[in-house]
Protein backbone atom coordinates (compact mmCIF):
# COMPACT_ATOMS: atom_id res chain seq x y z
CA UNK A 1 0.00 0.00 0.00
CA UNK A 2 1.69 3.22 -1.18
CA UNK A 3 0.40 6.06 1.10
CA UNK A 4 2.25 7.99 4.28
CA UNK A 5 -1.19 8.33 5.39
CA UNK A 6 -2.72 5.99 8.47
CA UNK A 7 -5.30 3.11 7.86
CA UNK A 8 -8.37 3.55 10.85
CA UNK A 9 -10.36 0.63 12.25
CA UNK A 10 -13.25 1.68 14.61
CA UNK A 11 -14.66 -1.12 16.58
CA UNK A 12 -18.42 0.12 17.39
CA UNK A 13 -19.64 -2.64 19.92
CA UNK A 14 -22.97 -2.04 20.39
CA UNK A 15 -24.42 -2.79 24.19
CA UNK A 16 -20.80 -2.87 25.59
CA UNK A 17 -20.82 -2.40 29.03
CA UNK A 18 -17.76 -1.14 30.82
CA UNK A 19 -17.81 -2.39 34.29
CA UNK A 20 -18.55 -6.42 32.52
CA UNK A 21 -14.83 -6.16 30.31
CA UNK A 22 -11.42 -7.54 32.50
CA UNK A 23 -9.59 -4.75 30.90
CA UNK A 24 -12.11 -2.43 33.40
CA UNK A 25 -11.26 -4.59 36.53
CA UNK A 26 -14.19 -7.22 36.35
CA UNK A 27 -13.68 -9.97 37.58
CA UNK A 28 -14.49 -12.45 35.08
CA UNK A 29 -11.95 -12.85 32.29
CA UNK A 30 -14.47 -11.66 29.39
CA UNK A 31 -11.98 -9.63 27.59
CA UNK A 32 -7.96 -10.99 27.11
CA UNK A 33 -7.12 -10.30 23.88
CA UNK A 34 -8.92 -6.67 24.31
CA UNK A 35 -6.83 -5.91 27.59
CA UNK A 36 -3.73 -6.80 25.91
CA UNK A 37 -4.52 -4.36 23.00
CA UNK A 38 -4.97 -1.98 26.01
CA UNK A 39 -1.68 -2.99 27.14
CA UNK A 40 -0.23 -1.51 23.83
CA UNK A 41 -2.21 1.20 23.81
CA UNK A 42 -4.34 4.08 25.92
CA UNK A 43 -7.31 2.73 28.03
CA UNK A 44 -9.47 5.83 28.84
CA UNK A 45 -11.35 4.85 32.44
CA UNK A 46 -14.63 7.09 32.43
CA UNK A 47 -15.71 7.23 29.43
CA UNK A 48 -19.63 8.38 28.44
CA UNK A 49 -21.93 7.98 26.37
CA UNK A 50 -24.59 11.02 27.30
CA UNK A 51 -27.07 10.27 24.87
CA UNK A 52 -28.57 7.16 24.50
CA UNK A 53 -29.40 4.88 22.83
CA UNK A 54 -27.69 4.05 19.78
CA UNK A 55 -28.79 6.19 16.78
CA UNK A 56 -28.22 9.54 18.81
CA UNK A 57 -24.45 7.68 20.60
CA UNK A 58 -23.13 7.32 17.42
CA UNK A 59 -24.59 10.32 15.67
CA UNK A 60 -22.54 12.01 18.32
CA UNK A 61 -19.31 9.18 17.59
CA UNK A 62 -19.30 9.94 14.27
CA UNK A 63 -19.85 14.01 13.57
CA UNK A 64 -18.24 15.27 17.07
CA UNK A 65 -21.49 16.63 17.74
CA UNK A 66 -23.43 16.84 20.78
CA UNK A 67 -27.32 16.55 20.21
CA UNK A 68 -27.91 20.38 19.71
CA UNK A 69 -25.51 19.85 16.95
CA UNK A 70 -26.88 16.35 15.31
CA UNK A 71 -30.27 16.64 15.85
CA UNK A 72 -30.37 13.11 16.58
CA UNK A 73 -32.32 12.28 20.22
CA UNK A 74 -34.00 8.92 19.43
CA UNK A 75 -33.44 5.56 18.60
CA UNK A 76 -36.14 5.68 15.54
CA UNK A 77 -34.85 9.15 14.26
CA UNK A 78 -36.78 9.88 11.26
CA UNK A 79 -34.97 11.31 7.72
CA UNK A 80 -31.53 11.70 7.86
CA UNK A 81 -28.61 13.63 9.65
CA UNK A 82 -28.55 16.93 8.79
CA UNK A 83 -26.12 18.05 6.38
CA UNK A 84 -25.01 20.79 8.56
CA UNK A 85 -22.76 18.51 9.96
CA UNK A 86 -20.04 16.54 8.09
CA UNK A 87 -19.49 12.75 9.41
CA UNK A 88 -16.13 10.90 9.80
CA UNK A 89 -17.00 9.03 6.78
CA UNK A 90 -17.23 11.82 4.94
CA UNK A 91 -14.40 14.16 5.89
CA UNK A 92 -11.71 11.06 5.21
CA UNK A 93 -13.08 10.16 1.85
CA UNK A 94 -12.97 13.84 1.15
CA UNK A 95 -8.74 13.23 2.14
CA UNK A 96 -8.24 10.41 -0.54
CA UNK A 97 -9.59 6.88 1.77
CA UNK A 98 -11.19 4.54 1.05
CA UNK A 99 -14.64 3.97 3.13
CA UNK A 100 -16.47 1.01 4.07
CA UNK A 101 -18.73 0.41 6.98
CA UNK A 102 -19.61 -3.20 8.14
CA UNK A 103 -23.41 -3.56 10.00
CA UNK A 104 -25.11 0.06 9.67
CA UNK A 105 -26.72 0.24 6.43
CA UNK A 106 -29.24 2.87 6.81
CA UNK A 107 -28.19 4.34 10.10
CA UNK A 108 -28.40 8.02 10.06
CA UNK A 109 -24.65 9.12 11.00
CA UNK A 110 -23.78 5.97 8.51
CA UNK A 111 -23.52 8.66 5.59
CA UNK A 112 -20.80 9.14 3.32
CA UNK A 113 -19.12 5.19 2.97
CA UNK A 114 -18.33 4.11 -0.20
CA UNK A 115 -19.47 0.21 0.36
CA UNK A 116 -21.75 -1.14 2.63
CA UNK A 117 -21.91 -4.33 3.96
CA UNK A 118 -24.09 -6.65 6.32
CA UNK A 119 -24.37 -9.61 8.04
CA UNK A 120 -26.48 -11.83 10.58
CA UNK A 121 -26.55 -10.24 13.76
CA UNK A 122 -29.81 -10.96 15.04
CA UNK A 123 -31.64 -13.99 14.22
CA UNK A 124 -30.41 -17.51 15.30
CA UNK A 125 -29.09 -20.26 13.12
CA UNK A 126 -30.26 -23.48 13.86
CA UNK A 127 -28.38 -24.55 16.59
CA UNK A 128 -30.45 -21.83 18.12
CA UNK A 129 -27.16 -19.45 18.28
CA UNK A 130 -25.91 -16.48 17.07
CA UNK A 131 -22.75 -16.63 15.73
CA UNK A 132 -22.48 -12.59 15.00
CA UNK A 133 -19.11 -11.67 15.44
CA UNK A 134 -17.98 -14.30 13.36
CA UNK A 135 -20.83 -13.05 10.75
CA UNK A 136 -19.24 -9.85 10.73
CA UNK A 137 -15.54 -11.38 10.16
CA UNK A 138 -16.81 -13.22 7.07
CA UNK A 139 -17.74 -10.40 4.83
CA UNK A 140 -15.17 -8.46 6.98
CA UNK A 141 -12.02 -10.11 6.40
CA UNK A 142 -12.35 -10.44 2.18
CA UNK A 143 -13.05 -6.58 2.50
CA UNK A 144 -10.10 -6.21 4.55
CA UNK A 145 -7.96 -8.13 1.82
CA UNK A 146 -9.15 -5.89 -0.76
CA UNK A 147 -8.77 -2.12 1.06
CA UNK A 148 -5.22 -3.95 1.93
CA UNK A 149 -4.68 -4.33 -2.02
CA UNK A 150 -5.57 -0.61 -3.03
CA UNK A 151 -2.90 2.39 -3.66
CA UNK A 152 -5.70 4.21 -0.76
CA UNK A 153 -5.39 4.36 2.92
CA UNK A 154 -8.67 3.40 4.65
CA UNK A 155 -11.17 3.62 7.21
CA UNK A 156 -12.95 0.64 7.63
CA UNK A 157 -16.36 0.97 10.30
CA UNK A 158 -17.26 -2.09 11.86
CA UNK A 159 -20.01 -2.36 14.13
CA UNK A 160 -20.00 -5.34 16.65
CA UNK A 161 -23.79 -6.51 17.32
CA UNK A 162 -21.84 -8.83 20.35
CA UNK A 163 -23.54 -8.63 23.12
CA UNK A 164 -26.65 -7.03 22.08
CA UNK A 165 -29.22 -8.70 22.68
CA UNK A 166 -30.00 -11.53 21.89
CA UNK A 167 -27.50 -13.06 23.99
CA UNK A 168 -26.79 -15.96 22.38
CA UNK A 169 -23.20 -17.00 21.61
CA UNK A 170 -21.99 -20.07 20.27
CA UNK A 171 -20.53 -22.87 22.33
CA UNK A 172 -18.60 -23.28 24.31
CA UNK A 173 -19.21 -19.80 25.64
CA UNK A 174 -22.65 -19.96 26.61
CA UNK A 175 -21.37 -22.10 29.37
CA UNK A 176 -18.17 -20.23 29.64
CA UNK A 177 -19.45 -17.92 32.68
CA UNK A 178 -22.23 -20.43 34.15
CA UNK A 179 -22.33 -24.27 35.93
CA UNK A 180 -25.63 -23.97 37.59
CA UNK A 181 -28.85 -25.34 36.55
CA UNK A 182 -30.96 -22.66 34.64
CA UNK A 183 -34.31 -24.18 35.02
CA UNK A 184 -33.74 -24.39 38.68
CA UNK A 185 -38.07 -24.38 39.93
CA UNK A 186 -36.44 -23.33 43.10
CA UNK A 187 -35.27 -20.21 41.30
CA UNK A 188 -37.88 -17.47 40.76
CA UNK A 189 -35.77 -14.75 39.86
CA UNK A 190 -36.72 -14.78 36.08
CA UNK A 191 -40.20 -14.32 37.34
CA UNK A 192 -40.87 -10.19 36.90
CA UNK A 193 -38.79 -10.96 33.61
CA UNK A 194 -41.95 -12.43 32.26
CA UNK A 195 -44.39 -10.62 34.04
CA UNK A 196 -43.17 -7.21 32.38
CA UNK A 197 -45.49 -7.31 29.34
CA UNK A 198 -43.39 -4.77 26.88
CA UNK A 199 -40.48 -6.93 26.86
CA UNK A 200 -41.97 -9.80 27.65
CA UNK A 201 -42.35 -11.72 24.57
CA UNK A 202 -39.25 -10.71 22.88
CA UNK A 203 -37.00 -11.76 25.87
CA UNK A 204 -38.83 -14.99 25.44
CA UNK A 205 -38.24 -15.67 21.69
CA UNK A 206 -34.74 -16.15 22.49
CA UNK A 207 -33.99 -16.99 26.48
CA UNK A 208 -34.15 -20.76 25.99
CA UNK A 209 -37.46 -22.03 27.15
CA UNK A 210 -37.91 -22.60 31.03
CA UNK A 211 -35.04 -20.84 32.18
CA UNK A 212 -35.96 -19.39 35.63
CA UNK A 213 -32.55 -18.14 36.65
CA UNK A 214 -31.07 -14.21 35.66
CA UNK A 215 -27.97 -15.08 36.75
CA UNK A 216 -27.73 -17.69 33.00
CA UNK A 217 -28.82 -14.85 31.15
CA UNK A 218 -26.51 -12.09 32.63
CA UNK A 219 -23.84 -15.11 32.31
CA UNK A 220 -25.24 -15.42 28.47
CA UNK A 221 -24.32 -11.64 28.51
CA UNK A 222 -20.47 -12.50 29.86
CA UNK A 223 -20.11 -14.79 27.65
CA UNK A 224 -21.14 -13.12 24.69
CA UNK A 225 -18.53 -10.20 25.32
CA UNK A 226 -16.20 -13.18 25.77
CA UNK A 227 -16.75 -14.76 22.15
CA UNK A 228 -17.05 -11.04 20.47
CA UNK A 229 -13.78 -10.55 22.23
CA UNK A 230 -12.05 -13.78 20.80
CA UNK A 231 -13.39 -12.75 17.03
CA UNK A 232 -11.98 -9.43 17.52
CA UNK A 233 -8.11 -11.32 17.96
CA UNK A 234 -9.15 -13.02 14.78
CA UNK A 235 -9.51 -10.11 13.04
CA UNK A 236 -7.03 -8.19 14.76
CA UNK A 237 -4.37 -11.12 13.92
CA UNK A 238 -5.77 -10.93 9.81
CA UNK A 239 -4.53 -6.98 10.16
CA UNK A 240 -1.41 -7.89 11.47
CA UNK A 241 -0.46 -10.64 8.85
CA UNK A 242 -1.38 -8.42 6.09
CA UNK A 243 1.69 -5.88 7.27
CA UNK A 244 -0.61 -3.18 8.48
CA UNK A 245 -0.19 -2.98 12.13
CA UNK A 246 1.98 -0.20 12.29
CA UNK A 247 -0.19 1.96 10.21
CA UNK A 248 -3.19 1.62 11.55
CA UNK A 249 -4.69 3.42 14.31
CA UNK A 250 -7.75 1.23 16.14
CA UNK A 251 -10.55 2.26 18.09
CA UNK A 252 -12.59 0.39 20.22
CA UNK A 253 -15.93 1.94 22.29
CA UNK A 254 -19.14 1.37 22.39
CA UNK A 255 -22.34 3.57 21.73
CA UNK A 256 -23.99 2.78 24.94
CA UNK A 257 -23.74 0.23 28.13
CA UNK A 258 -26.51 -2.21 29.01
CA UNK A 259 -29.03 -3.05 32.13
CA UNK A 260 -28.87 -6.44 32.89
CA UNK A 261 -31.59 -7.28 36.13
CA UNK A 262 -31.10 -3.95 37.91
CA UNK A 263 -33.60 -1.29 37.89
CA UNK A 264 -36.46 -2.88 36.23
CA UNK A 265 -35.06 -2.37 32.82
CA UNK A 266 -34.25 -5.59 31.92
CA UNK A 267 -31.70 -7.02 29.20
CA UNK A 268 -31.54 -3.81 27.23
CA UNK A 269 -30.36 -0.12 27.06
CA UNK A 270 -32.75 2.36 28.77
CA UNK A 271 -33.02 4.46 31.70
CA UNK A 272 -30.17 7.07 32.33
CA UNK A 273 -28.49 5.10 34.98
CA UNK A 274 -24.41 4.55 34.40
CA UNK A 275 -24.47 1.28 33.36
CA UNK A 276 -26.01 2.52 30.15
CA UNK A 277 -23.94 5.73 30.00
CA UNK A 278 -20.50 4.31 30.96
CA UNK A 279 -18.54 2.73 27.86
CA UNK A 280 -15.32 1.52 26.94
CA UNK A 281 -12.65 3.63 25.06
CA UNK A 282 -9.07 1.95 24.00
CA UNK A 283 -6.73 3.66 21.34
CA UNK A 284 -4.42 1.72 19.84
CA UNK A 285 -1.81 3.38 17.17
CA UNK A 286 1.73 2.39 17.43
CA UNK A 287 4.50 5.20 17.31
CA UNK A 288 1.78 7.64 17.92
CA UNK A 289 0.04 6.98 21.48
CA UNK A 290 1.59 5.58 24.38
CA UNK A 291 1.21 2.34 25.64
CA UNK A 292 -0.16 0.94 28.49
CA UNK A 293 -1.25 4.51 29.44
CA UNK A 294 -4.72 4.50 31.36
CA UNK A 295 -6.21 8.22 31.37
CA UNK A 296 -8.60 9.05 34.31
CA UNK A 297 -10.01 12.04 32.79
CA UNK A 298 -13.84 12.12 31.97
CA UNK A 299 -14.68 11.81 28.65
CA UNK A 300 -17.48 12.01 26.24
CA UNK A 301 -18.15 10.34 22.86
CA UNK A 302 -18.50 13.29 20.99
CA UNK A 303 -14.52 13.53 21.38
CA UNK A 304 -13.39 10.39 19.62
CA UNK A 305 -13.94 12.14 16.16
CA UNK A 306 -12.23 15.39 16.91
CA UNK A 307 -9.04 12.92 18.61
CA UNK A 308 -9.16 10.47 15.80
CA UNK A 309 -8.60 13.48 12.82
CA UNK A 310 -5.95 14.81 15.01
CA UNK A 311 -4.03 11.34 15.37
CA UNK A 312 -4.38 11.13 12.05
CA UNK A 313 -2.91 14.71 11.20
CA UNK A 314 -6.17 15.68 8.90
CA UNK A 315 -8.35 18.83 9.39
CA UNK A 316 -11.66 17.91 10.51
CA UNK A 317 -15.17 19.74 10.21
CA UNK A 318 -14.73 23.21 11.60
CA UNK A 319 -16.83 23.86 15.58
CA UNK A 320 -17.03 20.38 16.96
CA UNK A 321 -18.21 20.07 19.92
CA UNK A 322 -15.77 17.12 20.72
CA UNK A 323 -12.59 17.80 22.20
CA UNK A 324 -9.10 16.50 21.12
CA UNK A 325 -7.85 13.95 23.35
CA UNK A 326 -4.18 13.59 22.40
CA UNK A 327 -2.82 16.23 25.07
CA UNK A 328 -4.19 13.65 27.66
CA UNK A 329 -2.02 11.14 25.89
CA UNK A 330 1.01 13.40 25.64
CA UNK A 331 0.48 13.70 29.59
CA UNK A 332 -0.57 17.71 29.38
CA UNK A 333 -3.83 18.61 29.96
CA UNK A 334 -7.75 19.67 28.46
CA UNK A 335 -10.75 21.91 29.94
CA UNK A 336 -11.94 19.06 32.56
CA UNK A 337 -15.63 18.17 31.75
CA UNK A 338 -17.22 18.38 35.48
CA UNK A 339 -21.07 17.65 34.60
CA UNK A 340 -22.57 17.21 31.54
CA UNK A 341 -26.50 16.82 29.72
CA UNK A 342 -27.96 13.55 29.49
CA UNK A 343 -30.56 11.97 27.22
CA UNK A 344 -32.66 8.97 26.28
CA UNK A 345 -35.40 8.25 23.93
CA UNK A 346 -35.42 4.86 23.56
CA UNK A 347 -38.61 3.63 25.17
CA UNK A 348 -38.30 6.26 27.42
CA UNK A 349 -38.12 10.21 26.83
CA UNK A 350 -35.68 11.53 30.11
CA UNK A 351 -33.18 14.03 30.61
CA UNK A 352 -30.87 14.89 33.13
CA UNK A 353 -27.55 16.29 34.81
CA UNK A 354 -24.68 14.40 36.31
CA UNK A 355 -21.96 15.53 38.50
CA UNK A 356 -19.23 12.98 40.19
CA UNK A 357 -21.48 13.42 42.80
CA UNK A 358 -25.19 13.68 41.70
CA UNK A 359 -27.10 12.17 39.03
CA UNK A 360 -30.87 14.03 38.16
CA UNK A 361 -33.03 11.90 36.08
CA UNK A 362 -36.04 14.37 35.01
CA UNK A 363 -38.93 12.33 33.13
CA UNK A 364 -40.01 14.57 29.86
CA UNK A 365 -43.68 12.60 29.79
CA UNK A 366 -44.65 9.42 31.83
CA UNK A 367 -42.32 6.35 31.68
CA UNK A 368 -43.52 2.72 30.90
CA UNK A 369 -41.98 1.21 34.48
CA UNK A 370 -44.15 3.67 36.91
CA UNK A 371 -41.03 5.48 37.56
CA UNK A 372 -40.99 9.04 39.67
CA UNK A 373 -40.67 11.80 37.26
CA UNK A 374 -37.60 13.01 39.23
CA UNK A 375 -34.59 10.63 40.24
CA UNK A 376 -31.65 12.00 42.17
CA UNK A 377 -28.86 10.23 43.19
CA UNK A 378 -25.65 10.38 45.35
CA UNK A 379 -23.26 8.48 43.03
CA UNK A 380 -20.54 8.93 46.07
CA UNK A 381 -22.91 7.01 48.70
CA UNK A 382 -24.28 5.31 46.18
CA UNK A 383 -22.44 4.67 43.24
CA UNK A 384 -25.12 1.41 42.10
CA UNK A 385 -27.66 4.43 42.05
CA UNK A 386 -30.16 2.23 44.13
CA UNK A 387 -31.68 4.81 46.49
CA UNK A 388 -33.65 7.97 45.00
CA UNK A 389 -33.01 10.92 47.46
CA UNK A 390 -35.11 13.33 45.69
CA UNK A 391 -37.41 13.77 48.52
CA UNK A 392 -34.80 14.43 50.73
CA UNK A 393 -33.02 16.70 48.92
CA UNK A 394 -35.36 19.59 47.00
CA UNK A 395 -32.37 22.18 47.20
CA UNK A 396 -30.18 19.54 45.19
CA UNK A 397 -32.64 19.40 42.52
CA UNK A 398 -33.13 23.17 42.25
CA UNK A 399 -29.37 23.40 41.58
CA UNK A 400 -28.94 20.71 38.98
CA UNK A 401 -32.15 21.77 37.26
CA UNK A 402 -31.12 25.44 37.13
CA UNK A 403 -27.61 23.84 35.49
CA UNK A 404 -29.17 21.91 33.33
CA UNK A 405 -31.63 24.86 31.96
CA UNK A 406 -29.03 27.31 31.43
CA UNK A 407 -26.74 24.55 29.68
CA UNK A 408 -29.92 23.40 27.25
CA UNK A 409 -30.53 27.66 26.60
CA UNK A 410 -26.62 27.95 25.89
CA UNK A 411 -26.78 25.32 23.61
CA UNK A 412 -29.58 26.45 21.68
CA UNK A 413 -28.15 30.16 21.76
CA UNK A 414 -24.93 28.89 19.64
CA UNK A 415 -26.61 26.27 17.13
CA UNK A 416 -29.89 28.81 16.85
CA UNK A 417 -32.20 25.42 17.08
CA UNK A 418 -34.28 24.12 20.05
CA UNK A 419 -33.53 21.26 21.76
CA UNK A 420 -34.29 18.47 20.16
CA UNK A 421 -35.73 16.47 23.40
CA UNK A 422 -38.58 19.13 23.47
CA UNK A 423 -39.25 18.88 19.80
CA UNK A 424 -39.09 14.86 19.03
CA UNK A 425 -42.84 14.18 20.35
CA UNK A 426 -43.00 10.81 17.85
CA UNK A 427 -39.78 9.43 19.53
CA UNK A 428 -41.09 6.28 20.23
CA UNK A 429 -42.74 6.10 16.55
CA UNK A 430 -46.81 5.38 17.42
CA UNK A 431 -47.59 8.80 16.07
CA UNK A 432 -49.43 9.53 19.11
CA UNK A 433 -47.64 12.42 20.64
CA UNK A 434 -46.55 12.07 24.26
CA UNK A 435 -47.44 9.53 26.56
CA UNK A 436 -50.31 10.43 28.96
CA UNK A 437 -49.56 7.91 31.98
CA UNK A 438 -47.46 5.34 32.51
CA UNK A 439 -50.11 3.18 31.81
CA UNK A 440 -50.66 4.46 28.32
CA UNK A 441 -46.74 3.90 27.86
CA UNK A 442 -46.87 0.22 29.12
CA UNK A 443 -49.97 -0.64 27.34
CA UNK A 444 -48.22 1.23 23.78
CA UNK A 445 -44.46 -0.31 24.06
CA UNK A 446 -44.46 -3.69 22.86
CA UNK A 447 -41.53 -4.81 20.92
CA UNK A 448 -42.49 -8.43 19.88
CA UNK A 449 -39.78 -10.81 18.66
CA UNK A 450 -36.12 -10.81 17.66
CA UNK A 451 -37.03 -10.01 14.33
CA UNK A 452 -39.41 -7.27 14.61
CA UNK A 453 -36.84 -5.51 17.27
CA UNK A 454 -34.31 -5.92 14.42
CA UNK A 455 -36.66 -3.07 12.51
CA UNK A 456 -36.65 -0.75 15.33
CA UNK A 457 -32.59 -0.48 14.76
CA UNK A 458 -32.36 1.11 11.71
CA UNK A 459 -33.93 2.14 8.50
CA UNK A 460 -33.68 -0.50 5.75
CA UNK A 461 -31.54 0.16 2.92
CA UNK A 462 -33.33 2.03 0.41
């Protein structure tokens, strides 16, 4: 490959929580050949993800923009991004790569690829499995060989549907993590699985039949990071015996986390709590970033495209909202980000503020699990976020709301657009406007199956 230019590999794993990967401190050892590409390279330790769920995460990923600058809120976004923002995609085509993306065709901030190309990542083959990563490494690999070929550097997109749900891997890791017996009668713990009717028949198409223990699902979920991680080396070991590790700067993160049997929101990605908002970020780019450097700055996704063009050495779209990360790799220093805006419309519409030491959860119209409209939390007494203290603390709420209100009126001062949480009434797509009660909500959000969840993700290719 004739160029002086860097080859980039983003790793988008969708549902990736933080706090269940060994290169994070778990305990479980779900992620070796990840934490020894941490080894070699920068491991960023509080990472977020402030806007959830995933079309809005990697709206944000892939433009450097915040919401007031994508537009993008909910998970069924309708039309496309706006093109007063460039993507990743585009601005690196624009400097002579080559494009592909692997497992987005259709997503909004998916714009300006060359090639697209999917794979199986939701429904089971029929050993009742799903094999996705190694889905993804089949048409991913050929592609590979080919960008390898060309006289082009290139940025090839691929986006991990290991360990979204369903969690499902292939043996032997669906017993990797687990040695108990599942269908335990004993066990009743699966029990307000099935009695929450929204999800209920969806988790069901795919948690094997009479399971009554969460601990085999949550296991299902460990093990799934396990055999995404083990694909990953396989593809990771195809770069390096085409030549290319040197010249190639890789990316791994996540778009959001994922609640596994804690509050209510079971085996999926809603509800503002930090194990939806907390996500892994590892840089790998020999020459260029240190290794084995671990940076314990907070960070936000908008920031990965802003670091990535400056790795790289290429001008990027002018007024991101992301900030550069490489002075926290050279060891000087950026603005610290203190508190920051988060969002959700996924089958919830919330917003909120966190500080290290308070988390405000402010419900925008009535939720589908009963929930208070107003959640506050001491994340230093309680980090697990399992005790709401808004009662007991009215002055607290005052002062994060007041933050919060002046930061959504700043916003909307410098991108002269409201905020896009007060305008997307149709988030959740019934083209009913806003939920009355929470009864309304429950009685409205059904998702189905496997396959009809698949629709909710993203547009079809037109």
């Amino acid at each position: 490959m004739a160029t002086n230019k860097p080859n980039l590999i983003v790793f988008g794993i969708d549902s990736l929580r933080r706090d269940r990967m060994s290169a994070y401190g778990y305990g479980r050892l779900t992620t070796p050949h990840l934490d020894k590409l941490a080894r070699e390279g920068v491991l960023f330790e509080q990472h977020f993800s402030p806007s959830i769920p995933t079309t809005p995460a990697y709206a944000s990923m892939l433009t450097g923009q915040d919401i007031f600058g994508t537009d993008v809120v909910a998970l069924r976004h309708k039309g496309p991004i706006g093109n007063h923002v460039r993507t990743l995609a585009e601005v690196l085509r624009e400097n002579g790569y080559n494009t592909t993306c692997v497992g987005f065709t259709g997503n909004p901030s998916s714009r300006g690829f060359d090639k697209y190309l999917d794979y199986e990542a939701w429904m089971p083959d029929e050993e009742g499995r799903c094999p996705k990563a190694e889905n993804l490494n089949d048409v991913t690999i050929p592609e590979l060989n080919r960008l390898a070929g060309e006289d082009k550097p290139f940025f090839l997109f691929l986006r991990h549907m290991d360990p979204h749900s369903p969690y499902l891997p292939p043996k032997p890791f669906e017993r990797l993590f687990y040695g108990k017996d599942e269908r335990d009668p004993s066990n009743r713990s699966m029990d307000p699985v099935y009695g929450f009717k929204p999800f209920a028949d969806f988790l069901k198409s795919w948690i094997p039949e009479g399971v009554t223990d969460q601990e085999y699902v949550c296991a299902q979920y460990d093990g799934a990071v396990a055999y995404m991680d083990a694909c990953i080396q396989n593809l990771m070991e195809h770069v390096s015996s085409l030549g290319l590790d040197e010249d190639t700067l890789v990316v791994i993160t996540s778009d959001h986390g994922e609640t596994l049997y804690e509050h209510d929101c079971y085996f999926d990605h809603h509800g503002l709590y930090d194990c939806t908002l907390v996500v892994p970020l590892i840089i790998k780019f020999p020459g260029k970033v240190p290794a084995g450097k671990r940076v314990a700055d907070i960070t936000l996704i908008s920031d990965i495209m802003p670091t990535i063009l400056d790795l790289m050495g290429l001008e990027g779209a002018k007024a991101l909202d992301g900030r550069s990360l490489v002075p926290l790799l050279e060891g000087s220093s950026v603005k610290p980000v203190s508190e920051f805006y988060i969002t959700e419309c996924t089958w919830m519409r919330k917003h909120g503020w966190r500080t290290p030491h308070w988390k405000l959860i402010r419900a925008l119209e009535p939720d589908f699990h009963f929930k208070p409209e107003i959640e506050l939390y001491n994340l230093i007494e309680d980090p697990l976020e399992l005790n709401n203290v808004a009662e007991q603390e009215p002055e607290i709420i005052q002062l994060l709301t007041s933050r919060m209100e002046a930061y959504i009126q700043k916003r909307e001062r410098e991108t002269g657009r409201t905020n896009p949480m007060y305008t997307n009434l149709d988030w959740h797509g019934k083209g009913s406007g806003p939920f009355k009660t929470s009864q309304e909500a429950y009685d409205a959000l059904y998702i189905g199956n496997a396959r009809t969840a698949r629709t909710l993700q993203a547009k079809e290719a037109k």
